[in-house]
N, C-alpha and C. Protein backbone atom coordinates (compact mmCIF):
# COMPACT_ATOMS: atom_id res chain seq x y z
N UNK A 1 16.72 -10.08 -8.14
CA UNK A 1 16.26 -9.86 -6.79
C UNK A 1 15.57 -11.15 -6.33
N UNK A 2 16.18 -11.71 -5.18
CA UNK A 2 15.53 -12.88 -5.14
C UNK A 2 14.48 -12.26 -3.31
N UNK A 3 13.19 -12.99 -3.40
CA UNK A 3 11.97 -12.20 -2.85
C UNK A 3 11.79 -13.08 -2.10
N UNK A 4 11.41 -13.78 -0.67
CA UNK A 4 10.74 -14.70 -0.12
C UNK A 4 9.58 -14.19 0.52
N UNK A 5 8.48 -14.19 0.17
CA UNK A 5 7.20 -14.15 0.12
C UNK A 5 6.47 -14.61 1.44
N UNK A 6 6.80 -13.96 2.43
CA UNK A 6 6.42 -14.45 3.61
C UNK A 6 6.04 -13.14 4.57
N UNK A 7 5.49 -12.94 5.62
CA UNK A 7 5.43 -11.59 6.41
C UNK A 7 4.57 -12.48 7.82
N UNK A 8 5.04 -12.03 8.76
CA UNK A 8 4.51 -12.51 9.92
C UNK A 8 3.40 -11.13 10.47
N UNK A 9 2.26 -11.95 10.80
CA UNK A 9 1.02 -10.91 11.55
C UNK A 9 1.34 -10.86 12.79
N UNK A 10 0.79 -9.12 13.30
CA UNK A 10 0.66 -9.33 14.56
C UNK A 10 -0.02 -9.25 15.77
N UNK A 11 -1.14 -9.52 14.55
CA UNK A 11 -2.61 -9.46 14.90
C UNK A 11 -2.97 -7.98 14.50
N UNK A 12 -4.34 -8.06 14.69
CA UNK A 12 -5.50 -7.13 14.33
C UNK A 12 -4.96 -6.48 13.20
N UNK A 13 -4.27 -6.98 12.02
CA UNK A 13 -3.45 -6.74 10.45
C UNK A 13 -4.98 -7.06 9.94
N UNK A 14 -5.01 -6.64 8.89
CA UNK A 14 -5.46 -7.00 7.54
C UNK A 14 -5.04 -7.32 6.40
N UNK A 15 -5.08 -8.18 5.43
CA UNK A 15 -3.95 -8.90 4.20
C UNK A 15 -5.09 -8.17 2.86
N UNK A 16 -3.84 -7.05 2.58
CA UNK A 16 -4.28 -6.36 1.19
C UNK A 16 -3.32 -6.47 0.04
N UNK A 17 -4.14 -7.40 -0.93
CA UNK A 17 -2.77 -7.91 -1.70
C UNK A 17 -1.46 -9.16 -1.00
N UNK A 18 -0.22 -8.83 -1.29
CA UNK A 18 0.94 -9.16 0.07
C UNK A 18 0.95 -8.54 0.58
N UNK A 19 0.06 -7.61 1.20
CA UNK A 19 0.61 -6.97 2.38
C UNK A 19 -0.36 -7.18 3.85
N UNK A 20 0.35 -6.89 4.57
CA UNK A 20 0.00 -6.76 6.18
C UNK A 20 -0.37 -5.61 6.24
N UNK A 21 -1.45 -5.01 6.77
CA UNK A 21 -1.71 -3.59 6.51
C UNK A 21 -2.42 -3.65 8.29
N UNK A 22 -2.77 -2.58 8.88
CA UNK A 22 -3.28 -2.29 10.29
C UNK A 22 -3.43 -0.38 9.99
N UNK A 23 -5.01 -0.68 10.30
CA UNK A 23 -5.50 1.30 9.97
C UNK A 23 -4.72 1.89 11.45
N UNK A 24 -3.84 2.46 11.62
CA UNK A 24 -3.57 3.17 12.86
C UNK A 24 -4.23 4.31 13.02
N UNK A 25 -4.63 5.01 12.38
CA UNK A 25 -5.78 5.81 12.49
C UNK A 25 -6.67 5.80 11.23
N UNK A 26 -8.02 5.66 11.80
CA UNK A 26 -8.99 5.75 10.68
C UNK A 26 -9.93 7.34 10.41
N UNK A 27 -10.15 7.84 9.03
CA UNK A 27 -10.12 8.95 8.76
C UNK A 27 -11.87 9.29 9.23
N UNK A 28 -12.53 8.02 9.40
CA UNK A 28 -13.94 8.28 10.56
C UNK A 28 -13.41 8.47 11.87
N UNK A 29 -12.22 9.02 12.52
CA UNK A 29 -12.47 9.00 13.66
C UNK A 29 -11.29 10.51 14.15
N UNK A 30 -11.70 11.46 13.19
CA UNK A 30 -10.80 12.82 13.35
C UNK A 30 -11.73 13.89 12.63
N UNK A 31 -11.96 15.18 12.74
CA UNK A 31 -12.57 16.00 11.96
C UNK A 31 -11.90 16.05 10.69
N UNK A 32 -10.95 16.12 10.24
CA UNK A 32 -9.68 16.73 9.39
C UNK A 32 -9.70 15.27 8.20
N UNK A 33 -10.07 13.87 8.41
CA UNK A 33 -10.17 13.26 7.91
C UNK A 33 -9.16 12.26 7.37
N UNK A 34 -7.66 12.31 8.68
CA UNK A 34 -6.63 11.76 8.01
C UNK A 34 -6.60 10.63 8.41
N UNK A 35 -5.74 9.50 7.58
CA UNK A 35 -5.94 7.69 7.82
C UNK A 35 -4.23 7.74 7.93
N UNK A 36 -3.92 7.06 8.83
CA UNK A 36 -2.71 6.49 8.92
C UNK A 36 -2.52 5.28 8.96
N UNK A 37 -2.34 4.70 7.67
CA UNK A 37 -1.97 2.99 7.57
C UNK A 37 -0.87 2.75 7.68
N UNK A 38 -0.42 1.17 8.30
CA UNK A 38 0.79 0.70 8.12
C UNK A 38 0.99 0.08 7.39
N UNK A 39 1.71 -0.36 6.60
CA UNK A 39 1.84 -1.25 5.77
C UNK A 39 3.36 -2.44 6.01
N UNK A 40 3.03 -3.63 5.96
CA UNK A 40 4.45 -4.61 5.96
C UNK A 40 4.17 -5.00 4.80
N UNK A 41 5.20 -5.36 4.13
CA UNK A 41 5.62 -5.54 2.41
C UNK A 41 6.02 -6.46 2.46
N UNK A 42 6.19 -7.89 1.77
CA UNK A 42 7.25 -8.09 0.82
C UNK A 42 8.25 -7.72 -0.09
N UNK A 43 9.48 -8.58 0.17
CA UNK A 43 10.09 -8.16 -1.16
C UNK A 43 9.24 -8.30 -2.97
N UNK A 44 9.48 -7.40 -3.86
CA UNK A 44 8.30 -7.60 -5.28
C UNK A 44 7.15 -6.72 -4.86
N UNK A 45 6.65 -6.60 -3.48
CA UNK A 45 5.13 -5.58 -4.06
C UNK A 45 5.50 -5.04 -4.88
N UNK A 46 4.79 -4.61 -5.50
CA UNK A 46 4.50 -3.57 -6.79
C UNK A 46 3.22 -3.40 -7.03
N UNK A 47 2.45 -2.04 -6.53
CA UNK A 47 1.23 -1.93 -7.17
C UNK A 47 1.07 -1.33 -8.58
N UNK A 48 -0.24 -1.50 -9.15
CA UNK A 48 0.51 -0.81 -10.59
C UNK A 48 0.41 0.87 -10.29
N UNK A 49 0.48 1.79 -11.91
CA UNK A 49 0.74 2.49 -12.00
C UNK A 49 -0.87 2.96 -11.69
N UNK A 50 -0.86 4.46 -10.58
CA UNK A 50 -2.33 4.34 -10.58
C UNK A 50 -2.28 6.23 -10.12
N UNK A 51 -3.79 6.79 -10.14
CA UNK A 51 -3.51 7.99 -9.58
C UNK A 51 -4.65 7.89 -8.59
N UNK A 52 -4.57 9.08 -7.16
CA UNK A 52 -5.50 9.21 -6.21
C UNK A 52 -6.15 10.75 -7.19
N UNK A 53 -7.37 11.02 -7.10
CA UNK A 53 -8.10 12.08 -7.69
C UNK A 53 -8.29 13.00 -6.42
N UNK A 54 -8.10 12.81 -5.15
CA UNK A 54 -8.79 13.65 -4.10
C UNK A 54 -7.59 13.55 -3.06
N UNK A 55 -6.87 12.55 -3.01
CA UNK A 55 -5.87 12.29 -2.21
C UNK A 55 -4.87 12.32 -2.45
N UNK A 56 -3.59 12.99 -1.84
CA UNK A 56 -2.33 13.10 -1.85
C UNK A 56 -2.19 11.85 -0.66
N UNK A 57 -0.60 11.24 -1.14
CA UNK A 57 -0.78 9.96 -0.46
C UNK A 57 1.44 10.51 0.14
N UNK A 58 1.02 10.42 0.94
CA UNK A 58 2.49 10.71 2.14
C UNK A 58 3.06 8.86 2.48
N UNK A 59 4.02 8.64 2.12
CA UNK A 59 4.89 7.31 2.48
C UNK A 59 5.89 7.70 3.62
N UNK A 60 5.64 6.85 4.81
CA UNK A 60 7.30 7.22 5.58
C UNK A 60 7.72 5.97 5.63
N UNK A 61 8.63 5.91 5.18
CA UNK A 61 9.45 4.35 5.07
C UNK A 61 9.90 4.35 6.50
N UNK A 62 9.97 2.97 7.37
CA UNK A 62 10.51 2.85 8.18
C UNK A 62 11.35 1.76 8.47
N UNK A 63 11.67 0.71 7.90
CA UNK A 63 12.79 -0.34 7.56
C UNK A 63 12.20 -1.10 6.13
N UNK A 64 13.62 -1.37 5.33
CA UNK A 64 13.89 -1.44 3.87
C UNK A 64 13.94 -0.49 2.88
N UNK A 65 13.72 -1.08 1.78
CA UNK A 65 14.15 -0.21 0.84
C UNK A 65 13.27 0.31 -0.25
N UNK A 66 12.70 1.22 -0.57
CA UNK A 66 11.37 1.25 -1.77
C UNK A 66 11.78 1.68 -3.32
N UNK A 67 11.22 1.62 -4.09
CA UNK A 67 11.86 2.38 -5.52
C UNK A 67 10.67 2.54 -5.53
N UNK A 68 10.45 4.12 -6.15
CA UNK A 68 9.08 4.52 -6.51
C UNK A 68 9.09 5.66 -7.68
N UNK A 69 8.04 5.58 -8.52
CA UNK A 69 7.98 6.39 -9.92
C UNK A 69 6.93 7.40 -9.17
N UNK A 70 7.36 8.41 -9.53
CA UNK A 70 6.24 9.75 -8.72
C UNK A 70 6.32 11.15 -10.06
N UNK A 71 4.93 10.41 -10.76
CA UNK A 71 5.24 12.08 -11.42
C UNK A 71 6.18 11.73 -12.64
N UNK A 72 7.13 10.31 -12.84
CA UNK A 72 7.85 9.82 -14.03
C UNK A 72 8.99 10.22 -13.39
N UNK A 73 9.34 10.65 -11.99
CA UNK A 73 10.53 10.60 -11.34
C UNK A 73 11.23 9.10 -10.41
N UNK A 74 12.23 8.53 -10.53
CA UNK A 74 12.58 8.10 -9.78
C UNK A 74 13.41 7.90 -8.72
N UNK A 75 12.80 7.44 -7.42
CA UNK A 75 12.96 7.92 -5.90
C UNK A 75 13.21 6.57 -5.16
N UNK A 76 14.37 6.80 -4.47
CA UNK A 76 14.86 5.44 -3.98
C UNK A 76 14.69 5.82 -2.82
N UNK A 77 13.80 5.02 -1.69
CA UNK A 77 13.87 5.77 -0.55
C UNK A 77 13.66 4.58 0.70
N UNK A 78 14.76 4.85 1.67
CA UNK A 78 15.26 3.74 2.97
C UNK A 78 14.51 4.36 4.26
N UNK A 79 14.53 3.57 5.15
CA UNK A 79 14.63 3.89 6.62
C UNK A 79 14.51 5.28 7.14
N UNK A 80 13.63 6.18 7.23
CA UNK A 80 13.46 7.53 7.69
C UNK A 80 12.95 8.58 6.53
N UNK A 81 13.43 7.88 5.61
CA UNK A 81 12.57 8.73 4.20
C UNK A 81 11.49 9.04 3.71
N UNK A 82 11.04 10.07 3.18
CA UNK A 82 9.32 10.18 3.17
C UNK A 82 9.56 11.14 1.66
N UNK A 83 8.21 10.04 0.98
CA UNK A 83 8.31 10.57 -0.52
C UNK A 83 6.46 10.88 -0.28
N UNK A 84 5.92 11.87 -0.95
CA UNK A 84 4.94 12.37 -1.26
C UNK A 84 4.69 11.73 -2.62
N UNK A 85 2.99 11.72 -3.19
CA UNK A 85 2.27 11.40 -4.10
C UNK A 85 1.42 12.14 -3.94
N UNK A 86 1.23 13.31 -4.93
CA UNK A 86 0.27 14.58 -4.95
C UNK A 86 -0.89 14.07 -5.71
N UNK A 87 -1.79 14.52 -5.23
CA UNK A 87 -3.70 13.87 -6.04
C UNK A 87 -3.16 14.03 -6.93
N UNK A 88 -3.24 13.51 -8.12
CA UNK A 88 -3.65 13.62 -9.71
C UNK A 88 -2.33 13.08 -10.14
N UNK A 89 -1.07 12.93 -9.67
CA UNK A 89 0.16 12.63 -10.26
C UNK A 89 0.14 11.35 -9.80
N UNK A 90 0.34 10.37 -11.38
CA UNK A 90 0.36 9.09 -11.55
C UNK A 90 1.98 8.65 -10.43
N UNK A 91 1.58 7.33 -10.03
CA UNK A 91 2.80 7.11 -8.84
C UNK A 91 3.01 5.29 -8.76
N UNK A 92 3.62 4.53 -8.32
CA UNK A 92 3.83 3.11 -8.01
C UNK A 92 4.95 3.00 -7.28
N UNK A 93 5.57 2.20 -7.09
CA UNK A 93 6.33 1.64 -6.14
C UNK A 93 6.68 -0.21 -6.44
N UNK A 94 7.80 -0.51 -5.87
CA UNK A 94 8.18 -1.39 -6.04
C UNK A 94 9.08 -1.80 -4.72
N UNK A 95 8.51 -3.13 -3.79
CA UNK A 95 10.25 -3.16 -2.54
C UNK A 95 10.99 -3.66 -2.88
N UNK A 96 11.96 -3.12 -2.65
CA UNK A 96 13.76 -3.96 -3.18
C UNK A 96 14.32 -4.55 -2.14
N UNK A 97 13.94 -4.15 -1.24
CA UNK A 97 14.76 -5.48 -0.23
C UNK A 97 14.08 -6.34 0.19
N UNK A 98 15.28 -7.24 0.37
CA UNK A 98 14.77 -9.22 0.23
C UNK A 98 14.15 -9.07 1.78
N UNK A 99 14.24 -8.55 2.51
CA UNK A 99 13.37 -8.75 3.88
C UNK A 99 12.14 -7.76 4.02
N UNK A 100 11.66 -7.57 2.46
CA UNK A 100 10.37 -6.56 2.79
C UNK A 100 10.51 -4.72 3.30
N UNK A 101 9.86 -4.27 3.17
CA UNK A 101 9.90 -3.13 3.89
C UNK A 101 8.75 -2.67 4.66
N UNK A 102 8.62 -1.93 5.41
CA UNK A 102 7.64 -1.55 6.62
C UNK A 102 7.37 0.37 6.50
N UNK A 103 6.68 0.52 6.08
CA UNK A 103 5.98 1.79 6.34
C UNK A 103 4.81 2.40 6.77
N UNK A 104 4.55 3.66 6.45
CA UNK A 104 3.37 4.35 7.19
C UNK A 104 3.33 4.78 6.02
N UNK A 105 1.35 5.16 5.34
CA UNK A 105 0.90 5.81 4.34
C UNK A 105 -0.04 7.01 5.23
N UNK A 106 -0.02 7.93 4.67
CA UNK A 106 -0.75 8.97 5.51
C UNK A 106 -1.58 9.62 4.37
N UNK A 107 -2.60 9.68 4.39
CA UNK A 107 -4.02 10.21 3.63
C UNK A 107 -4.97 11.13 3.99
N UNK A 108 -5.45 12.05 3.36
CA UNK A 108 -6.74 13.16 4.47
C UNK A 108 -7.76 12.84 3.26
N UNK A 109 -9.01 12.28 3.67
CA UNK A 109 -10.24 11.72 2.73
C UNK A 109 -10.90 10.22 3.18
N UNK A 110 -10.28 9.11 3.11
CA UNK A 110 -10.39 8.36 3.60
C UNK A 110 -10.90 7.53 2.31
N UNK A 111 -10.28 8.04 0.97
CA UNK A 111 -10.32 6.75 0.25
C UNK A 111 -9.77 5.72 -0.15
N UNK A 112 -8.65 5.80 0.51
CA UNK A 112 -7.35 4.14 0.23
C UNK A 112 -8.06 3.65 1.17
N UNK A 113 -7.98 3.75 2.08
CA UNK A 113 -9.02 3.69 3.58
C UNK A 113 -10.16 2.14 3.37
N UNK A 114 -10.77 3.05 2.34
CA UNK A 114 -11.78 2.15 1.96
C UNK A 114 -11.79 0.95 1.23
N UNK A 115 -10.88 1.67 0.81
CA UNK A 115 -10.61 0.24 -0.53
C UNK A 115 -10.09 -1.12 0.30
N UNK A 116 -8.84 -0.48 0.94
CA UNK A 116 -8.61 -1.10 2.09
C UNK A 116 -9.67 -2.30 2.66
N UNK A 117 -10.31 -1.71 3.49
CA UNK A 117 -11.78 -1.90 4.45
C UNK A 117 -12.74 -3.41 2.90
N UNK A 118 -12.86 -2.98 2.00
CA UNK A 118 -13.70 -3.85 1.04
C UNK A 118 -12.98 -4.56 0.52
N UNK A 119 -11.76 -4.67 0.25
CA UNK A 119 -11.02 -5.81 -0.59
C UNK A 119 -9.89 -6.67 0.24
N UNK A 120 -9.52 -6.47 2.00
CA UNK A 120 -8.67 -7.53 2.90
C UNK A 120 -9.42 -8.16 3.43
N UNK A 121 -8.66 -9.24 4.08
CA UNK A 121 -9.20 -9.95 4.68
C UNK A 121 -8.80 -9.82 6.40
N UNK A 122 -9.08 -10.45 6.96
CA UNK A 122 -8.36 -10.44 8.22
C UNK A 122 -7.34 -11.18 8.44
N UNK A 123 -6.02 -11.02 8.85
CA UNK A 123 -4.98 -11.60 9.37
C UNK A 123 -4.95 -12.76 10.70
N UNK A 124 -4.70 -13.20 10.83
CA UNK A 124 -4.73 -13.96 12.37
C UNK A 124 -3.15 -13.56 13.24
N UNK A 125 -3.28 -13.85 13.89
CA UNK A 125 -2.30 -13.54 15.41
C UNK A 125 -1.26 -14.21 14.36
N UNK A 126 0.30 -13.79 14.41
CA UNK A 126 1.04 -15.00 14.03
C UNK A 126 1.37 -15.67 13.29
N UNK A 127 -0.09 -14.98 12.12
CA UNK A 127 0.05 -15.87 10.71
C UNK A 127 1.11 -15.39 9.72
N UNK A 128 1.65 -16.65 9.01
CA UNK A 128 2.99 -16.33 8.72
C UNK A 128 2.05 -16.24 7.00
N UNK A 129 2.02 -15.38 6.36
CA UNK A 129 1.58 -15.09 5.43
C UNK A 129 2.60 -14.85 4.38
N UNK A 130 2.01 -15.86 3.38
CA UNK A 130 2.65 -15.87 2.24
C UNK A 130 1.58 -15.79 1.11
N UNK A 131 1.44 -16.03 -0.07
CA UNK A 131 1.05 -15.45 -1.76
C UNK A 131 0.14 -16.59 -1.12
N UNK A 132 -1.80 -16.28 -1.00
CA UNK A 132 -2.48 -16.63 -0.67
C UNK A 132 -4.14 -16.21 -1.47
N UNK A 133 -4.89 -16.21 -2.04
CA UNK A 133 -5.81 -15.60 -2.86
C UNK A 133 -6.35 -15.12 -1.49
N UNK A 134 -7.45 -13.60 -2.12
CA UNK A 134 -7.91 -13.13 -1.23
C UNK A 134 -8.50 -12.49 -2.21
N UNK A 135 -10.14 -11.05 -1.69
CA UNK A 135 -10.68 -10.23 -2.57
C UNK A 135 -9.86 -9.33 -3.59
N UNK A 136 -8.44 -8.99 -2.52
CA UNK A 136 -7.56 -7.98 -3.52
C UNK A 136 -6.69 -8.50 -4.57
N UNK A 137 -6.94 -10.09 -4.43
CA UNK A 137 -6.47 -11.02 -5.95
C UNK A 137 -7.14 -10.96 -7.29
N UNK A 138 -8.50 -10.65 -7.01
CA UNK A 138 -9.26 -10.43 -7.62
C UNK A 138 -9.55 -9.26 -8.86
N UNK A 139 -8.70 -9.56 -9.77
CA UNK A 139 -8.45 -7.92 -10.43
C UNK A 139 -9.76 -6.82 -10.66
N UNK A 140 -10.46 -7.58 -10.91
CA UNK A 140 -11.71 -6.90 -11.27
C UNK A 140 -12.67 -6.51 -10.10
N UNK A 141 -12.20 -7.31 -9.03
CA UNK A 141 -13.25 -6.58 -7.55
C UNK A 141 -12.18 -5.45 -7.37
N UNK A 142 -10.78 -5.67 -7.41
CA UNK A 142 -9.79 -4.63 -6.80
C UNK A 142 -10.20 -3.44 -7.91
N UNK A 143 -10.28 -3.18 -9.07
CA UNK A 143 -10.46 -2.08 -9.73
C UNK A 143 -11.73 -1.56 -9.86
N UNK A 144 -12.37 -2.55 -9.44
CA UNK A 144 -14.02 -1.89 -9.13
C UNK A 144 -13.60 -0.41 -7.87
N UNK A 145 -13.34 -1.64 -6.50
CA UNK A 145 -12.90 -0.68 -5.26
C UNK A 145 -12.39 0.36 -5.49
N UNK A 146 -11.32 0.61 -6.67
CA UNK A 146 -10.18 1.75 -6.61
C UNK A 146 -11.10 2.62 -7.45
N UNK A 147 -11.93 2.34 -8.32
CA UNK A 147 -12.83 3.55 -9.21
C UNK A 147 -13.55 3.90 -8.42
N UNK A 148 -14.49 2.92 -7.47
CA UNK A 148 -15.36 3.78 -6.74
C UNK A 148 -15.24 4.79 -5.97
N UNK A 149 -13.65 4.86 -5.56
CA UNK A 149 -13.04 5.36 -4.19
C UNK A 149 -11.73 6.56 -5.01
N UNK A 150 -12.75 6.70 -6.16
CA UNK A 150 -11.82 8.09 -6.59
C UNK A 150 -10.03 7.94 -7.10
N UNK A 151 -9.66 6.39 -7.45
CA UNK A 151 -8.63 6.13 -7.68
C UNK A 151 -8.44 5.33 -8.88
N UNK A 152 -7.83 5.82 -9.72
CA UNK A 152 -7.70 5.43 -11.15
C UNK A 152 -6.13 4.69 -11.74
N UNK A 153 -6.62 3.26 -11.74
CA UNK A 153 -5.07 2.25 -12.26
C UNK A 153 -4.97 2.80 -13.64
N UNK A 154 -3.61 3.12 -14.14
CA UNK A 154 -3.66 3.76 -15.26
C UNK A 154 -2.34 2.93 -16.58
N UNK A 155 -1.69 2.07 -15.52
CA UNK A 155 -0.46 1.28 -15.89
C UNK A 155 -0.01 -0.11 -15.08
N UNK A 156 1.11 -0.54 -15.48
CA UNK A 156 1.32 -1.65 -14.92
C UNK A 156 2.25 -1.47 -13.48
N UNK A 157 2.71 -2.69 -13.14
CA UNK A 157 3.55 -2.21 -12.02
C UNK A 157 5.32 -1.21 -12.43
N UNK A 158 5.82 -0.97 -11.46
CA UNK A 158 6.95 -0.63 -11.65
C UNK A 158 7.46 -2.41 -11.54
N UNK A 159 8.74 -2.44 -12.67
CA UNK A 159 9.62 -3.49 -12.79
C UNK A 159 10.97 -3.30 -12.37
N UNK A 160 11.23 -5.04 -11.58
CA UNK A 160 12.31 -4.90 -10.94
C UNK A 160 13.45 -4.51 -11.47
């Protein structure tokens, strides 16, 4: 799989990991408590193998391609597809296509949310973002964030 490591901002993004991320809804601003993030990918994300303790985590893919382990199942899922990650069932992901993929994560709690919020940085208008250090480079601030916030890395990434 060959990956080019690039993603264009389009403003008011945040850079978590490689990704372009923008809260479209934040879970402080609903009774019910749900966060709707976007996420733009690279080709290669791969987070590792990890579980939410309080949160079920909803993916709607909306252009490219994802491979994802859910539960020790694997789920290939394109353009209109929506794979679930139930609290407690270990899950990862990996993008397979060379132009990245683009989705929506949907959460009720507001702890990816957070992690989110303490470990990006801000994006600029335009910025053509490529493999850049940031807090979420940081393995040990990033797994601090994910324990505090009720989320437990338990493995490595999914491999291409």
């Amino acid at each position: 799989m060959t990956c080019p490591k690039k993603t264009v901002s389009n403003g008011g993004d945040l850079i978590f990991r490689e990704t372009l991320v923008e809260i479209r809804m934040s879970a402080n601003d609903n009774a019910d408590r749900l966060s709707v993030i976007e996420h733009r990918m690279p080709c290669g994300e791969a987070p590792p193998l990890h579980i939410h303790r309080t949160e079920d985590e909803v993916f709607y893919v909306l252009r490219g391609t994802m491979r994802f382990e859910v539960g020790g199942a694997i789920i290939t899922a394109g353009a209109g597809d929506v794979v679930m990650a139930p609290k407690g069932t270990p899950h990862r992901f990996i993008v397979t296509s060379e132009d990245g993929a683009h989705c929506l994560t949907i959460m009720k709690g507001g702890d990816f949310e957070t992690v989110i919020r303490e470990v990006s940085r801000p994006a600029h208008p335009l910025e053509i973002y490529a493999r850049a250090s940031g807090p979420a480079d940081d393995a040990a601030t990033l797994i601090a964030s994910l324990a505090r916030n009720n989320i437990d890395v338990i493995g490595p990434p999914l491999a291409a």
